[in-house]
Protein backbone atom coordinates (compact mmCIF):
# COMPACT_ATOMS: atom_id res chain seq x y z
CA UNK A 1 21.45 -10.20 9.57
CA UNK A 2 18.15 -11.73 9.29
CA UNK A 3 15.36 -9.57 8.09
CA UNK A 4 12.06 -11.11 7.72
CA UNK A 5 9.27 -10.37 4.76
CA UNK A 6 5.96 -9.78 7.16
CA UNK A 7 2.92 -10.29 5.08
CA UNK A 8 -0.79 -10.75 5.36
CA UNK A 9 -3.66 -12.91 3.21
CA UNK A 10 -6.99 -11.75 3.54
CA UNK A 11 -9.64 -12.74 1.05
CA UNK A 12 -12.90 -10.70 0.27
CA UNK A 13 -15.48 -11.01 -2.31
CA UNK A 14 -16.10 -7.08 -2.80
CA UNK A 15 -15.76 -7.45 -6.50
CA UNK A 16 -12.26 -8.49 -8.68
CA UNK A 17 -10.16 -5.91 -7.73
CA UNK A 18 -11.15 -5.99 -4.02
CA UNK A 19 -10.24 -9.88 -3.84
CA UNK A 20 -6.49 -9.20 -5.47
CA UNK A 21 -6.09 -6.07 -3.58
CA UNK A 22 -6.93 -8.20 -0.09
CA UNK A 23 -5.64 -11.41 -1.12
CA UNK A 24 -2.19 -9.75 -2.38
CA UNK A 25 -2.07 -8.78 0.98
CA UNK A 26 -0.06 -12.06 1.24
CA UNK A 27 2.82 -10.11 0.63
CA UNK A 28 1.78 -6.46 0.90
CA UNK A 29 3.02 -6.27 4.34
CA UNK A 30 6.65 -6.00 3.26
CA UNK A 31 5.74 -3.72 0.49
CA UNK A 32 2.60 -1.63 0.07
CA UNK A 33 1.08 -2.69 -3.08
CA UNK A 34 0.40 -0.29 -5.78
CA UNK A 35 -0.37 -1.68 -8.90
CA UNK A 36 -2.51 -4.75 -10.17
CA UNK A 37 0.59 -5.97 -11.29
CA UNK A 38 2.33 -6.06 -7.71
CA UNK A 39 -1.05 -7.68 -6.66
CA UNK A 40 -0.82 -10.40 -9.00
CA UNK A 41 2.41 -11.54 -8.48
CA UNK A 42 2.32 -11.40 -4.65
CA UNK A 43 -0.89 -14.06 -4.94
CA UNK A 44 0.49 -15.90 -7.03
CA UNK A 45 4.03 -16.46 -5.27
CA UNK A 46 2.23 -16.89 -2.02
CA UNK A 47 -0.13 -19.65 -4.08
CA UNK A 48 2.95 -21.34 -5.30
CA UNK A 49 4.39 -21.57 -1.69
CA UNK A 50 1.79 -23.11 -0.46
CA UNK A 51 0.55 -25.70 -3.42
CA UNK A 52 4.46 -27.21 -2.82
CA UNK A 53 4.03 -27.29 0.75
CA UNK A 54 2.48 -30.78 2.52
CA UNK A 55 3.09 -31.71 6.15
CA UNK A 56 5.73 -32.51 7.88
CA UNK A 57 4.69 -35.96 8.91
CA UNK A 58 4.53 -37.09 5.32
CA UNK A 59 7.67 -35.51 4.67
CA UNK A 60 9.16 -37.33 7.68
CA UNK A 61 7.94 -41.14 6.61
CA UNK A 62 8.60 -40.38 2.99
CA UNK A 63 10.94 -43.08 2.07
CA UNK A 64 13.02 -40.74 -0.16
CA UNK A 65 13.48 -37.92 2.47
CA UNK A 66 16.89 -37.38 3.13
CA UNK A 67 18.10 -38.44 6.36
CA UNK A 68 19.56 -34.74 7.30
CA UNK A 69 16.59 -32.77 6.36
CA UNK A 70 14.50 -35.86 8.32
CA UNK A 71 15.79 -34.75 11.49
CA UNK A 72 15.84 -30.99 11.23
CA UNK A 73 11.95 -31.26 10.21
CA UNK A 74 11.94 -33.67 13.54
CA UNK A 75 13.85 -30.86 15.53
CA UNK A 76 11.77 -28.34 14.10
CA UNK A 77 8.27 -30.05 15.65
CA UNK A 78 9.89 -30.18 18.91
CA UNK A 79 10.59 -26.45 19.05
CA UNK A 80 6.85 -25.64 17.39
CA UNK A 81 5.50 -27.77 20.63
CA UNK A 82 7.97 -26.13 22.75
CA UNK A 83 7.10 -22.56 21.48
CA UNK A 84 3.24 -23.15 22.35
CA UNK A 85 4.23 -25.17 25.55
CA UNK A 86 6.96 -23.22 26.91
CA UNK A 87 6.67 -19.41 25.04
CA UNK A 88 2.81 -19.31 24.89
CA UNK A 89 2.85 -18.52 21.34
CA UNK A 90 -0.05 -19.36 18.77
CA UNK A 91 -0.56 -23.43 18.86
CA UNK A 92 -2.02 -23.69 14.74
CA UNK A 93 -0.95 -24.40 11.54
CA UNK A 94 2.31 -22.67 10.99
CA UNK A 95 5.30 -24.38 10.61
CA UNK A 96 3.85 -27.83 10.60
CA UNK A 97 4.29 -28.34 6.83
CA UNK A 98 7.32 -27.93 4.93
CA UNK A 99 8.44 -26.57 0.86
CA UNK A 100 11.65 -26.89 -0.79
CA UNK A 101 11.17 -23.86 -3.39
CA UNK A 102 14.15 -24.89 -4.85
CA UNK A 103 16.06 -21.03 -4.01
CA UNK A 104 17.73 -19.44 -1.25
CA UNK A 105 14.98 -17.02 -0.12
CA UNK A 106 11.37 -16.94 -0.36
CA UNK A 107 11.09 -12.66 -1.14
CA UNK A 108 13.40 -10.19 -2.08
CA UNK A 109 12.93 -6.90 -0.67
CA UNK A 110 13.91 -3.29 -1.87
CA UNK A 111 14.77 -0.91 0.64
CA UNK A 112 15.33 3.02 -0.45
CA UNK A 113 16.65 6.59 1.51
CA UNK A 114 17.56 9.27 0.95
CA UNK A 115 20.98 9.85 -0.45
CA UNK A 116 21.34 12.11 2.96
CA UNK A 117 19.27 11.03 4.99
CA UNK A 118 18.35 7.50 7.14
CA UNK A 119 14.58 7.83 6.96
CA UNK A 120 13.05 4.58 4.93
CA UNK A 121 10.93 5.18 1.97
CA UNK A 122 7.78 3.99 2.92
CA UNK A 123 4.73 2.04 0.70
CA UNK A 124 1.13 2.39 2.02
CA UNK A 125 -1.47 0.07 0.60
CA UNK A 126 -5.02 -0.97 2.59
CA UNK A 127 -5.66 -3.38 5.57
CA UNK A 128 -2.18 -3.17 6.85
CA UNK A 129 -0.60 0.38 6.73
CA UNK A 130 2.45 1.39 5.84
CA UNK A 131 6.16 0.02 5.72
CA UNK A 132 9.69 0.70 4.97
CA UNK A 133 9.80 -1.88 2.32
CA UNK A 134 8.90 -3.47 -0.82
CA UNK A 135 8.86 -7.80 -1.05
CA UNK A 136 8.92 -9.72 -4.39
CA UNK A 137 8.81 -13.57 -4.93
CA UNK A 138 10.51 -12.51 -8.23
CA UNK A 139 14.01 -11.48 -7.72
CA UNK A 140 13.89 -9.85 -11.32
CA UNK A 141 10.72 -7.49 -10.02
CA UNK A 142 12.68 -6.66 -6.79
CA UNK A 143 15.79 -5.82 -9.18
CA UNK A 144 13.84 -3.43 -11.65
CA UNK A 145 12.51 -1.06 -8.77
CA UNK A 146 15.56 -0.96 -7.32
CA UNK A 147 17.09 0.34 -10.35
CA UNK A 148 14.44 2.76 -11.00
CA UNK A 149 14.83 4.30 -7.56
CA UNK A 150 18.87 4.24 -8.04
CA UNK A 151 17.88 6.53 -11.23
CA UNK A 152 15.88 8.93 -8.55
CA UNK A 153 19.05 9.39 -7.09
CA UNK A 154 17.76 7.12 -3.79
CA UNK A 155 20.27 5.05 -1.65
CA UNK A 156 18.65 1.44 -2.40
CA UNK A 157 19.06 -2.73 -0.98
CA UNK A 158 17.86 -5.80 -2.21
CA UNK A 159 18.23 -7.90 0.25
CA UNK A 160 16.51 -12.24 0.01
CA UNK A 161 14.34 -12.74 3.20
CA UNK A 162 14.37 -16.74 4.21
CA UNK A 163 10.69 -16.53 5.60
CA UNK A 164 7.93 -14.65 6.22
CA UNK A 165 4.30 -14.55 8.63
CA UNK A 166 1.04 -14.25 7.30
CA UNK A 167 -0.19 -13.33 11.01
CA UNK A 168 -2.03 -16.23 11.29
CA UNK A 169 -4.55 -15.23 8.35
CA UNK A 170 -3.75 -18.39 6.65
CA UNK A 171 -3.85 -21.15 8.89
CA UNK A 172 -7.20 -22.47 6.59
CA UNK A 173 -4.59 -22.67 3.70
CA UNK A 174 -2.32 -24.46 6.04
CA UNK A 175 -0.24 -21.75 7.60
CA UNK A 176 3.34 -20.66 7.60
CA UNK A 177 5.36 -23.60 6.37
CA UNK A 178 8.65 -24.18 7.11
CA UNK A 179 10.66 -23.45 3.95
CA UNK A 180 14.47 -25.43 2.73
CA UNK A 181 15.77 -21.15 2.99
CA UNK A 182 16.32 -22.02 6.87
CA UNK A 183 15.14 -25.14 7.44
CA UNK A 184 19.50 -26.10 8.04
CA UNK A 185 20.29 -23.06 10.03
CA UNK A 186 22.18 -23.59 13.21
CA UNK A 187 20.27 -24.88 16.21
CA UNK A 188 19.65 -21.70 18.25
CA UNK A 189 19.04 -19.44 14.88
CA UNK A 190 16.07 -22.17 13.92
CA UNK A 191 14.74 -21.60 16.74
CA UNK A 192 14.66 -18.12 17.10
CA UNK A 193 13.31 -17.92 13.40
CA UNK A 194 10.26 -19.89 14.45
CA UNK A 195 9.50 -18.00 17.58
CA UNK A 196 9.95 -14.58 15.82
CA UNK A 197 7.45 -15.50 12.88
CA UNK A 198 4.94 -16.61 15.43
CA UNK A 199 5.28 -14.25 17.59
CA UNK A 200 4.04 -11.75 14.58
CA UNK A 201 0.85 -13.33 15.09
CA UNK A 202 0.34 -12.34 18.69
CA UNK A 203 0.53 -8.59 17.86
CA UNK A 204 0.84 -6.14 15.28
CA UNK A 205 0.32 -2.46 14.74
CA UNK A 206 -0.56 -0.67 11.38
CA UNK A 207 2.44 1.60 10.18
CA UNK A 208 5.07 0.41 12.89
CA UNK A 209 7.54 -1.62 11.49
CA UNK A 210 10.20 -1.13 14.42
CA UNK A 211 7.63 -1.71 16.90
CA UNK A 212 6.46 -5.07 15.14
CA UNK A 213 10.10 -6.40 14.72
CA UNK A 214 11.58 -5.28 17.89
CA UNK A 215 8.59 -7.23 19.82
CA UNK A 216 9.76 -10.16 17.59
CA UNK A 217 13.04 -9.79 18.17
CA UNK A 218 12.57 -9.86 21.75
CA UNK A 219 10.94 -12.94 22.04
CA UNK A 220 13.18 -15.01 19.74
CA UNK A 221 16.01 -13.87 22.27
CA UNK A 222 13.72 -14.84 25.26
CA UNK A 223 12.43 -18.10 23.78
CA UNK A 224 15.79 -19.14 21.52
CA UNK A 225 17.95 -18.77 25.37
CA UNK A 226 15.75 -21.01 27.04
CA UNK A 227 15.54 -23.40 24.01
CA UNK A 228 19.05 -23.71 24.17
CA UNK A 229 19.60 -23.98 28.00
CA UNK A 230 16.89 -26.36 28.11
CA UNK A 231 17.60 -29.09 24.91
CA UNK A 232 20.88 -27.78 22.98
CA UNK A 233 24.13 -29.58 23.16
CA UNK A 234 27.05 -28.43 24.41
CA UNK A 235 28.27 -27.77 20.75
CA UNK A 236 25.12 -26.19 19.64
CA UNK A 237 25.24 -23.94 22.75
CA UNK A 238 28.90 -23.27 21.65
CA UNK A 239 28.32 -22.64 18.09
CA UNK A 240 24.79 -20.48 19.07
CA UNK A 241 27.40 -18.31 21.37
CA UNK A 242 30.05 -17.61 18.54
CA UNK A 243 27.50 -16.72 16.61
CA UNK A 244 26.02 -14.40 18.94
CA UNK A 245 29.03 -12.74 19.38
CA UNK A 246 29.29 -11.64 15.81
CA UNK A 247 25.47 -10.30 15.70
CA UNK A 248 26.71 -8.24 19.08
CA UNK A 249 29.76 -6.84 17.36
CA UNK A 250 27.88 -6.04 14.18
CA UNK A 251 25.14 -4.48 15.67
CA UNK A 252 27.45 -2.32 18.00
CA UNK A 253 29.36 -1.30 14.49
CA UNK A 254 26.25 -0.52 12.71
CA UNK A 255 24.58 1.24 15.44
CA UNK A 256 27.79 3.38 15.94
CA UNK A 257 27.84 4.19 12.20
CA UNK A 258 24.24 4.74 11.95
CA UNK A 259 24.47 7.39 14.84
CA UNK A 260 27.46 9.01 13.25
CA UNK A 261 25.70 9.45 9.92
CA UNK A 262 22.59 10.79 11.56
CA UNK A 263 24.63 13.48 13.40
CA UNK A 264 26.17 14.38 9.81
CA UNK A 265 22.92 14.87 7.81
CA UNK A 266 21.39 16.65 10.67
CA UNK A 267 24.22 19.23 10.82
CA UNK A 268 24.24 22.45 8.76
CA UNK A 269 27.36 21.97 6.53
CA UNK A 270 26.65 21.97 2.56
CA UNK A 271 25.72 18.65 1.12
CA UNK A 272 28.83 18.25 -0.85
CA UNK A 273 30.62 18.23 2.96
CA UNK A 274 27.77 15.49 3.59
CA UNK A 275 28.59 13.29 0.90
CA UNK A 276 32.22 13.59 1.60
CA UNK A 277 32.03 12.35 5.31
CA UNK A 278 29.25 9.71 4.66
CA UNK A 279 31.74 8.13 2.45
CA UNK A 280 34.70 8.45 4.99
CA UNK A 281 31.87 6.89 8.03
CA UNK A 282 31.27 4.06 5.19
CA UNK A 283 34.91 3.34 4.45
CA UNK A 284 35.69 3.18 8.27
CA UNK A 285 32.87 1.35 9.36
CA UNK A 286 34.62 -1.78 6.40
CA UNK A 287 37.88 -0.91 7.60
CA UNK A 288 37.01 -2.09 11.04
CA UNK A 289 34.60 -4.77 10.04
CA UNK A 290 37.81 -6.58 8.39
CA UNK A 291 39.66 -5.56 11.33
CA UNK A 292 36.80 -7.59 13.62
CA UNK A 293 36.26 -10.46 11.35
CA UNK A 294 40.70 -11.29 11.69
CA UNK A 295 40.72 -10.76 15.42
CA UNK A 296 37.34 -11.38 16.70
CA UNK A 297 35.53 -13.90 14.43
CA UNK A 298 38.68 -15.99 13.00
CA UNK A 299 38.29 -15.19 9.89
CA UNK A 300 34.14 -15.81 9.45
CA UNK A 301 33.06 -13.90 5.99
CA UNK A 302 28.95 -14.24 6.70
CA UNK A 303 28.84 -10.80 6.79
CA UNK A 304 31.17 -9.98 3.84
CA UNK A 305 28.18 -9.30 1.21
CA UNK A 306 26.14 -7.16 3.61
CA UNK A 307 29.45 -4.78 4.12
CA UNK A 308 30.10 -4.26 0.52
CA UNK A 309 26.57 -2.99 -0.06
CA UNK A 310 26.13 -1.28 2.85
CA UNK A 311 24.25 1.70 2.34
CA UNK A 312 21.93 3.89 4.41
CA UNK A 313 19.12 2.14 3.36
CA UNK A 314 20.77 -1.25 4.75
CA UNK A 315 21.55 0.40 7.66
CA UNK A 316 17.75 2.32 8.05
CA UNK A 317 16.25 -1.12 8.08
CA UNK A 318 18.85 -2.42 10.08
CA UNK A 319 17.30 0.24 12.80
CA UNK A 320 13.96 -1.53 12.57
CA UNK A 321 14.88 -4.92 13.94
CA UNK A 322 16.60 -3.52 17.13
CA UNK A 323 15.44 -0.04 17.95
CA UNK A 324 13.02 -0.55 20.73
CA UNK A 325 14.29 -4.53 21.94
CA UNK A 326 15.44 -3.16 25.25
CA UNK A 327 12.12 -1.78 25.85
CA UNK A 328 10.50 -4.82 25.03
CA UNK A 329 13.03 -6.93 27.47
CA UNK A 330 12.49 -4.43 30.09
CA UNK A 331 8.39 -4.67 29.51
CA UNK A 332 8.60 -8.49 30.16
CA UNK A 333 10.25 -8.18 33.34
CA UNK A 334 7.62 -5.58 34.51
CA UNK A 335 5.08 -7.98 33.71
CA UNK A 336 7.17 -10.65 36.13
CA UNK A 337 8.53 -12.35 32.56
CA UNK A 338 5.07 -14.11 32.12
CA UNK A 339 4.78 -14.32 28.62
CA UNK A 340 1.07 -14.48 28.45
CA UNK A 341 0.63 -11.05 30.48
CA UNK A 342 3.33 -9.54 28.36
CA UNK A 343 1.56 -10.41 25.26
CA UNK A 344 -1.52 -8.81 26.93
CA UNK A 345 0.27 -5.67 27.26
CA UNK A 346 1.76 -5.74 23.41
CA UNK A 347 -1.34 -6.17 22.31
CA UNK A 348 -3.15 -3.15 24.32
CA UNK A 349 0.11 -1.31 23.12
CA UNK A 350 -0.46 -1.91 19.61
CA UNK A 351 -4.03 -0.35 19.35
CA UNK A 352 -2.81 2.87 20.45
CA UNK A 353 -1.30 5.66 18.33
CA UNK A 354 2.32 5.39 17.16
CA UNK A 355 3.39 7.95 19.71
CA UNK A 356 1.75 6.67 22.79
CA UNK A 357 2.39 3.26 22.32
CA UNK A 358 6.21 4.43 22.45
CA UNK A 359 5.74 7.00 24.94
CA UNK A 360 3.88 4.16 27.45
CA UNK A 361 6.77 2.02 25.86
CA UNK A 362 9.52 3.94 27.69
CA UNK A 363 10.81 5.21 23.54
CA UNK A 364 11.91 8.14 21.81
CA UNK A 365 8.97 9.82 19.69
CA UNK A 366 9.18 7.76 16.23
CA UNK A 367 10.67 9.40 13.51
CA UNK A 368 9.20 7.93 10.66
């Protein structure tokens, strides 16, 4: 599963604190900031991104550019032209300049429940709300709250995030640059990662997390099919449908587990009862995981780390990314799947309040 880091830089001169508090809004958006600390280090990872970043162009007639990352970053600009072109998203900045940070993800978020219980913790911080997780550029930082919310007796995931948006905010810095965490992904998954991030800069509502991702998630689906129907090989349209058949089994196990454990910590048995079952739901849920990956997948083991830590906290932000998608799908074929009147209506959705935007939406009441 991809999850994706969203995060905001805005700059103010209100004094020192009011310049880190805005500017760490770089990465606040995954996190809710709460300390100077947190501040710092969010600026200065988001700095450090984008002081090894330069543009794709030079990186493509740079004699010592490897020929396999030459033609991704060539792929790559033909998908950016095709998502303005073609998808109607945001034609600036992002993803026309690349980084090699030199790790395999850019942030490492901490995700925390309840032991018995699938509602997120939640960090609030200014400008952007509130949301169901914490981001670090420092995997050591990410690894020290999630121990100290273990010792609260919370159910907690640390989980590396290949890229994240800045909503557009930083398109003077140079935007959202393509990063070496994705940069070799498959074909269709490239794809889909670009037109997610930008479409985070078309809308976004304050203290909505499954609305923003859902709307994301929905147009990477929309935009990645007709990438792929319109440019992909053969093979990459094979290897793009295998691969879509494990994110369709894994979200039907999840979603099947996730509903099971919901019924169980909203029924009136004692919590020792609770614990019991959630660990007989967990158990079953890997039993038939190994069960999918020999008979469905042959054999493919992607998904092997994200089952062994599977908590509810992996599976509460699991809920975020795919909640509300059919609504969105079903919202661009009301608006005759023109993408430019469908962002119109996003948009006008995302001012409202949390439960009218859902109700207008055709959702369940949120929960959290």
């Amino acid at each position: 599963m991809r999850l994706t880091g969203k995060q905001i830089a805005l700059m103010a001169a209100a004094g020192v604190v009011g310049v880190v508090a805005l500017a760490a809004g770089t990465v606040c958006l995954t996190s809710g900031c709460g300390t100077l600390g947190y501040y710092a280090q969010a600026v200065g990872g988001h700095v450090e991104l984008v002081t090894q970043s330069r543009s794709v162009p030079g990186w493509i007639e740079a004699e010592g550019t490897e020929p396999r990352l030459r033609e991704r970053l060539q792929l790559s600009q033909r998908m950016r032209d095709f998502a303005v072109q073609e998808l109607k998203l945001p034609d600036n900045a992002s993803y026309r300049r690349y980084a090699d940070l030199g790790r395999s993800a850019v942030v490492w978020n901490v995700v925390a429940t309840p032991e018995l219980s699938l509602t997120l913790k939640t960090w609030c911080f200014p400008v952007v709300g509130c949301v169901g997780y914490r981001g670090y550029f420092d995997r050591a930082g990410a690894d020290a709250l999630a121990a100290e919310l273990r010792a609260q007796g919370l159910d907690v995931n640390v989980y590396g995030v290949p890229a994240y948006s800045t909503l557009g905010r930083t398109n003077w810095l140079g935007g959202d640059p393509l990063l070496n965490t994705f940069i070799f992904w498959g074909e269709g998954e490239l794809a889909r990662l670009i037109f997610h991030e930008l479409a985070h800069q078309v809308a976004y509502a304050n203290d909505d997390t499954t609305f923003n991702e859902s709307f994301a998630v929905a147009v990477e689906r929309l935009g990645g099919q007709r990438w792929l129907e319109k440019f992909a090989t053969p093979e990459a349209r094979q290897a793009d449908a295998d691969a879509a058949l494990r994110r369709a089994d894994f979200r039907a196990l999840t979603q099947r587990t996730r509903a099971s454990l919901a019924t169980l910590y909203a029924s009136a048995i004692t919590d020792a009862e609770k614990r019991e079952r959630k660990a007989g739901l967990l158990a079953a849920m890997r039993a038939e995981y190994e069960q999918t990956k020999a008979t469905r997948w042959g054999g493919f083991a992607g998904y092997d780390g994200w089952f062994a830590r599977a908590n509810n906290a992996s599976l509460g932000v699991q809920a975020a990314y795919n909640e509300l998608v059919p609504q969105f799908e079903r919202l661009f074929d009301q608006q005759g799947r023109d993408f430019e009147r469908f962002y119109a209506e996003v948009k006008r959705l995302a001012a409202l309040p949390k439960a009218e935007r859902r109700s207008l939406l055709g959702a369940p009441a949120p929960t959290r």
